[in-house]
PDB file of N, CA and C in Angstrom:
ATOM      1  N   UNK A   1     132.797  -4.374 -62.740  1.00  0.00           N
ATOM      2  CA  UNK A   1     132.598  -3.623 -63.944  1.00  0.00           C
ATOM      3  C   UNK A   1     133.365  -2.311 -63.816  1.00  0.00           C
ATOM      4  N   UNK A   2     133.928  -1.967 -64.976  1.00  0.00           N
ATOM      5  CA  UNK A   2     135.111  -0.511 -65.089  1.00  0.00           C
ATOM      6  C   UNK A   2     134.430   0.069 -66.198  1.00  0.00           C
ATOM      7  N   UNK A   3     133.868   1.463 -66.141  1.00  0.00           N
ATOM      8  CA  UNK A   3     133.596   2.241 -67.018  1.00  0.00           C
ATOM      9  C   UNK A   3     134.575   3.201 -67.478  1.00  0.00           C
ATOM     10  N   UNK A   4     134.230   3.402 -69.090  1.00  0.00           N
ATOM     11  CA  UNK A   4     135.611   3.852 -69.575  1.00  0.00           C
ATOM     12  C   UNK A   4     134.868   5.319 -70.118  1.00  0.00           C
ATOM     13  N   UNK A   5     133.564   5.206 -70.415  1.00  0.00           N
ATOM     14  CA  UNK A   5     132.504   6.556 -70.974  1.00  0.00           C
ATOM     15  C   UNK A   5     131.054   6.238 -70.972  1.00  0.00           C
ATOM     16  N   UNK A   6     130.658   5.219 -71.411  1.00  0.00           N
ATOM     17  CA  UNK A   6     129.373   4.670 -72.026  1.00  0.00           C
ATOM     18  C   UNK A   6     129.063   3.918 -70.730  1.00  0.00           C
ATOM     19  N   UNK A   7     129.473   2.634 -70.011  1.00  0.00           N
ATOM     20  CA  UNK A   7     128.515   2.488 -69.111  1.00  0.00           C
ATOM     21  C   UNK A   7     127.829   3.254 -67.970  1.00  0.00           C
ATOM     22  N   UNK A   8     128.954   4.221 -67.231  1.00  0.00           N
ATOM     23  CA  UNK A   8     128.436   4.780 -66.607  1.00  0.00           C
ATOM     24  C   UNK A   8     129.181   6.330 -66.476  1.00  0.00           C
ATOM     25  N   UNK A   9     127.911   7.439 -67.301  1.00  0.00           N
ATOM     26  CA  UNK A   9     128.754   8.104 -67.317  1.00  0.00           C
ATOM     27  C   UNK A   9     129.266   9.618 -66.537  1.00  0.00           C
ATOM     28  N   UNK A  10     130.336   9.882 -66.390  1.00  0.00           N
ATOM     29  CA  UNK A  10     130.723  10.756 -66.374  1.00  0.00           C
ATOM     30  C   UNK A  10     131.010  12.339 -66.533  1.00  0.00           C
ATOM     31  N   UNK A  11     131.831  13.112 -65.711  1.00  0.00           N
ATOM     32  CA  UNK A  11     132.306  14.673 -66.834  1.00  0.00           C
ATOM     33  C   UNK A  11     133.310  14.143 -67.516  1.00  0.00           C
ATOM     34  N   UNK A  12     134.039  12.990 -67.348  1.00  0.00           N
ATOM     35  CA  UNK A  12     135.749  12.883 -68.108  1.00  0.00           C
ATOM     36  C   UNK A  12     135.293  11.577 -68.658  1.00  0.00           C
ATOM     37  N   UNK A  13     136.154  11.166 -69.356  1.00  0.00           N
ATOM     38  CA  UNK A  13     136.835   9.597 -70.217  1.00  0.00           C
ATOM     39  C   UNK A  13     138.051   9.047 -68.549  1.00  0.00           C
ATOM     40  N   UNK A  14     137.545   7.711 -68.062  1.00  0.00           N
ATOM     41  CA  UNK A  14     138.068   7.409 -67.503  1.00  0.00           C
ATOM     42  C   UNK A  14     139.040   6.336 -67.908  1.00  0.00           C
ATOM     43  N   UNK A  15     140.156   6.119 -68.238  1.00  0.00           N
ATOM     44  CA  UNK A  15     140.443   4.770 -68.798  1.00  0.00           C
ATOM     45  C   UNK A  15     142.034   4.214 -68.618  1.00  0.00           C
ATOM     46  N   UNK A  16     142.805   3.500 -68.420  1.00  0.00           N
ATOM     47  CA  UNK A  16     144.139   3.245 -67.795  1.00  0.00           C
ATOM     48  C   UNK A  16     144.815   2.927 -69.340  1.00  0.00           C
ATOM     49  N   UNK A  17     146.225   2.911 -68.873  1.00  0.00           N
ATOM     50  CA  UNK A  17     146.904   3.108 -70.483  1.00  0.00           C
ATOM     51  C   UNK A  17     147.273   1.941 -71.515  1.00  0.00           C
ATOM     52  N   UNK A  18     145.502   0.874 -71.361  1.00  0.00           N
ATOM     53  CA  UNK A  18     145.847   0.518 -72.455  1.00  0.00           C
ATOM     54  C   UNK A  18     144.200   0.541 -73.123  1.00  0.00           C
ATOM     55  N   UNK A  19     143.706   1.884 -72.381  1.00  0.00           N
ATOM     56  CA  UNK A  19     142.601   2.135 -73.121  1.00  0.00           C
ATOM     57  C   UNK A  19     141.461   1.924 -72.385  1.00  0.00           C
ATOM     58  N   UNK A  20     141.498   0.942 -71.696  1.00  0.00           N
ATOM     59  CA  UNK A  20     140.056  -0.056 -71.003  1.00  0.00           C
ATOM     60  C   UNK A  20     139.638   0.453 -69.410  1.00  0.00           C
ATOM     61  N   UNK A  21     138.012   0.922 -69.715  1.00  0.00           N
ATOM     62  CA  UNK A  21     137.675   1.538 -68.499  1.00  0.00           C
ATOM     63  C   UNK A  21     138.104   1.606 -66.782  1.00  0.00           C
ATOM     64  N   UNK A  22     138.247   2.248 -66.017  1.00  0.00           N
ATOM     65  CA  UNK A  22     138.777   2.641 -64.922  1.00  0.00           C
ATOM     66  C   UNK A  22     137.618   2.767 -63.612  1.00  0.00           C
ATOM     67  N   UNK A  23     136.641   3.491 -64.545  1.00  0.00           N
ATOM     68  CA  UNK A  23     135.499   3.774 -63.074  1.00  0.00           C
ATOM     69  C   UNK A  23     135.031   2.791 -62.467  1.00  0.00           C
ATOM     70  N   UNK A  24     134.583   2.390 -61.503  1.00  0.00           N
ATOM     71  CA  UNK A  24     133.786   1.267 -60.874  1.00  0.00           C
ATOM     72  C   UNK A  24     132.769   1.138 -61.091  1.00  0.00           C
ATOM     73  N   UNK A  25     131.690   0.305 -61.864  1.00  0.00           N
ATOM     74  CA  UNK A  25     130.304   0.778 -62.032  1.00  0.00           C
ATOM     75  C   UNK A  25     129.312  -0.481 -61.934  1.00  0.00           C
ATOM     76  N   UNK A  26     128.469  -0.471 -61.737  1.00  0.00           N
ATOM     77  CA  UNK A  26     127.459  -1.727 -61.123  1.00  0.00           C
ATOM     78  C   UNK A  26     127.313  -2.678 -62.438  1.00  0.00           C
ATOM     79  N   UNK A  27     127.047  -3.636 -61.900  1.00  0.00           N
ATOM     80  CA  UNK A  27     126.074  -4.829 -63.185  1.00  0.00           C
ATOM     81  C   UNK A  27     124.410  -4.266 -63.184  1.00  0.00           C
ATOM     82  N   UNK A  28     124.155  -3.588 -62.453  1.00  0.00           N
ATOM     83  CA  UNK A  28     122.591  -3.015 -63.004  1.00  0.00           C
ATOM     84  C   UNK A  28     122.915  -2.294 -64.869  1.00  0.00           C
ATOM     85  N   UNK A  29     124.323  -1.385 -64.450  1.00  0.00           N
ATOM     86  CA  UNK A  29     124.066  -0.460 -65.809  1.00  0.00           C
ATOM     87  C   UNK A  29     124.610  -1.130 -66.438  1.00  0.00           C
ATOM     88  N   UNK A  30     125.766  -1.679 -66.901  1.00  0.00           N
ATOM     89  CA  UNK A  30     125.656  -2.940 -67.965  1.00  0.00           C
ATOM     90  C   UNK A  30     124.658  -3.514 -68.749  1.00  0.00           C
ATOM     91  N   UNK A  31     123.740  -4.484 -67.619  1.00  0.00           N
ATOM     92  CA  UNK A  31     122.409  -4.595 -68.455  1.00  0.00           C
ATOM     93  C   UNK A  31     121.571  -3.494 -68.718  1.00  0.00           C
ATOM     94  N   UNK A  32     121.162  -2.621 -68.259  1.00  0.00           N
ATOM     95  CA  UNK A  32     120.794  -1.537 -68.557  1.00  0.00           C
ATOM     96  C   UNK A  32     121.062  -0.987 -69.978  1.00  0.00           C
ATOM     97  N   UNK A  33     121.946  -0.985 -70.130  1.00  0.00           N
ATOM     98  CA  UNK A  33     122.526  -0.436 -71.421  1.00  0.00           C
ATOM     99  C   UNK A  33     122.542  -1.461 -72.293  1.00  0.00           C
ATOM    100  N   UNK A  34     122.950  -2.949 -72.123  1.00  0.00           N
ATOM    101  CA  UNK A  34     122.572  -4.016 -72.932  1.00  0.00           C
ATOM    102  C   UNK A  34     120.946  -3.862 -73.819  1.00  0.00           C
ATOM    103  N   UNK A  35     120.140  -4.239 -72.519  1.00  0.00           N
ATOM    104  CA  UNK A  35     118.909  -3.677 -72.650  1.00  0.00           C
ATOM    105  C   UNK A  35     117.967  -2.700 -73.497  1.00  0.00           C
ATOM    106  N   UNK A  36     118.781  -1.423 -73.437  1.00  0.00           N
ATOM    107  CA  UNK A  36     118.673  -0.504 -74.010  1.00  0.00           C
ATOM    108  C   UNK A  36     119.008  -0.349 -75.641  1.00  0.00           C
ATOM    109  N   UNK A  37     120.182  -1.649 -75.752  1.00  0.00           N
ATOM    110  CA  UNK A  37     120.073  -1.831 -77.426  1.00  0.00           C
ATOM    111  C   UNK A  37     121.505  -0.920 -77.115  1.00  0.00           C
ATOM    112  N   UNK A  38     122.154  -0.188 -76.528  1.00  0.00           N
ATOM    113  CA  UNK A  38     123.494   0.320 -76.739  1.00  0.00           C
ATOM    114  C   UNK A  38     124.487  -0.867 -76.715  1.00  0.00           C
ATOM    115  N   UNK A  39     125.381  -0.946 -77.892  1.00  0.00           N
ATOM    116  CA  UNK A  39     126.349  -1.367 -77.676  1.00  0.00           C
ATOM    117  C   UNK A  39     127.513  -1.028 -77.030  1.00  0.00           C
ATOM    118  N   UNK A  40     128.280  -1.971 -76.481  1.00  0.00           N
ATOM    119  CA  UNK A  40     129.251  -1.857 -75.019  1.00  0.00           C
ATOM    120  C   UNK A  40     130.811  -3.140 -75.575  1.00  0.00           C
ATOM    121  N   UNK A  41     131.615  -2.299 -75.914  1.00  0.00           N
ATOM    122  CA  UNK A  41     132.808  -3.015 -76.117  1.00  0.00           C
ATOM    123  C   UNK A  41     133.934  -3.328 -75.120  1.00  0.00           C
ATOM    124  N   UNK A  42     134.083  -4.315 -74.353  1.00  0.00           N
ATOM    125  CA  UNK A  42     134.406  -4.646 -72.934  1.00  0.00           C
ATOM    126  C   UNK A  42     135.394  -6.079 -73.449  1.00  0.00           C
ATOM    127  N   UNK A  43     136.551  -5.523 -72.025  1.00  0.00           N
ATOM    128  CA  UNK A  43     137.742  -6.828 -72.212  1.00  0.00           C
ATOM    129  C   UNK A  43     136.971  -7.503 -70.779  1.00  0.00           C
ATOM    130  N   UNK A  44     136.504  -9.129 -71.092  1.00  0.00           N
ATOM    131  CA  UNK A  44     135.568  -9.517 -70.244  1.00  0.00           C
ATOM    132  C   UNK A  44     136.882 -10.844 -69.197  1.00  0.00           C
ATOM    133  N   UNK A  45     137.046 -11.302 -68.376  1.00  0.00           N
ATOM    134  CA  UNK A  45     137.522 -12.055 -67.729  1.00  0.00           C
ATOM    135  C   UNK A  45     137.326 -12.714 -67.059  1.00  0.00           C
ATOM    136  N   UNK A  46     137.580 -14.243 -67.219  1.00  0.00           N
ATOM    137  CA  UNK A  46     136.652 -15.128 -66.962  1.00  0.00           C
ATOM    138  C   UNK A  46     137.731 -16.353 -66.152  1.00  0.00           C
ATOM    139  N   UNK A  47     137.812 -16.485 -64.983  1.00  0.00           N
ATOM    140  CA  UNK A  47     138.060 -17.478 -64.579  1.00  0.00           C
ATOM    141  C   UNK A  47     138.120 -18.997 -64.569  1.00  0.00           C
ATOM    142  N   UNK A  48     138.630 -19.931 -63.636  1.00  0.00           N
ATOM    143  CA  UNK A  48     138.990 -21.401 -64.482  1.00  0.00           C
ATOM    144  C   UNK A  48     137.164 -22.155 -64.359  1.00  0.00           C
ATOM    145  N   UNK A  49     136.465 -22.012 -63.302  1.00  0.00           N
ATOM    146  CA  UNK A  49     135.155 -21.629 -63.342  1.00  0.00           C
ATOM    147  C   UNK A  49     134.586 -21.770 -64.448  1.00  0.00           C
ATOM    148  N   UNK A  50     134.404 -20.984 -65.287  1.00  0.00           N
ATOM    149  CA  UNK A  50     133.856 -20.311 -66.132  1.00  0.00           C
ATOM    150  C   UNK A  50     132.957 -18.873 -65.744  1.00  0.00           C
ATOM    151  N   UNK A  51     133.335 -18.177 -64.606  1.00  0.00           N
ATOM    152  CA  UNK A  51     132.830 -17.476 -63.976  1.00  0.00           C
ATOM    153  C   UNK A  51     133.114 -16.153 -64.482  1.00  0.00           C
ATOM    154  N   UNK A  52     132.338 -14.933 -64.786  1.00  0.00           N
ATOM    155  CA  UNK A  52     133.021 -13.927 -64.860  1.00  0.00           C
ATOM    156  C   UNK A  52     133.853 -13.030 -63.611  1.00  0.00           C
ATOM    157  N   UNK A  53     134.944 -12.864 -64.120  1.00  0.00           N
ATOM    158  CA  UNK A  53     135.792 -11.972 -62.895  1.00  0.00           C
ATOM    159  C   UNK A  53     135.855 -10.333 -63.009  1.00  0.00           C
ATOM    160  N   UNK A  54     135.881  -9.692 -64.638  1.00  0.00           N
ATOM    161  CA  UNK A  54     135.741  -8.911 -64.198  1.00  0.00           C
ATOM    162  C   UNK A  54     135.320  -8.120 -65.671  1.00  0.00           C
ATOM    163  N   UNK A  55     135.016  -7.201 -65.451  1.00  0.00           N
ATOM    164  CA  UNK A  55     134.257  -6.568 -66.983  1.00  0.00           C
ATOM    165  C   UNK A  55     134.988  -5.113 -67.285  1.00  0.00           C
ATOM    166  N   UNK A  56     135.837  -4.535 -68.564  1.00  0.00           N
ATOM    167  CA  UNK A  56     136.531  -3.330 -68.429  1.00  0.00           C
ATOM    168  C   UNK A  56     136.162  -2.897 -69.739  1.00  0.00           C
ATOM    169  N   UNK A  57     134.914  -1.757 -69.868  1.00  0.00           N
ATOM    170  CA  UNK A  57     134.810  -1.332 -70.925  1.00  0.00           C
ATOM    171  C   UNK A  57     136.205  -0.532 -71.829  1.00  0.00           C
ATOM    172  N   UNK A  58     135.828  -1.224 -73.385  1.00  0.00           N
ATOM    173  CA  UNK A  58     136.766  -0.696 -74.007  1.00  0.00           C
ATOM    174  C   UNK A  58     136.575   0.677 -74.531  1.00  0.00           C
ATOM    175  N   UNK A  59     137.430   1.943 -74.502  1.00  0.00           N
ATOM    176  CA  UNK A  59     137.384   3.217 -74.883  1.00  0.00           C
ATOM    177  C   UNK A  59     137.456   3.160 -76.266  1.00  0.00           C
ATOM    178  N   UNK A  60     136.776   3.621 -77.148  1.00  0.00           N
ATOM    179  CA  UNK A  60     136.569   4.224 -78.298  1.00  0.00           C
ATOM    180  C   UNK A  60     136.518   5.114 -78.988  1.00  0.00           C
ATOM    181  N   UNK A  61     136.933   6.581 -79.348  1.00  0.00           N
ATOM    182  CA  UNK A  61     135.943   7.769 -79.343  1.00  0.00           C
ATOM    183  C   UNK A  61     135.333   8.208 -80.517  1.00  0.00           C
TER     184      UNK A  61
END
């Protein structure tokens, strides 16, 4: 999981240049925030599996 503001947050906007979160942040706060009824806009990646690989919240402001 990559936080970009909202999952886990910060003093700054962390995010690489095509927008989508940078910080490292657990699968606790994900659901957490799921949970919580906040919505979370994320480029999700999913292997041949069907496994998730990796989660990069999308920046918004």
């Amino acid at each position: 999981m990559f936080s970009a503001a909202t999952l886990c947050p910060s003093d700054s906007v962390t995010i690489d240049d095509q927008g989508y979160g940078t910080l490292p942040c657990g699968q606790d706060q994900l659901i957490q925030q799921l949970e919580d009824g906040n919505p979370v806009r994320a480029r999700i990646n999913v292997d041949g599996a069907d496994q998730i690989t990796t989660v990069k919240e999308s920046y918004h402001p």
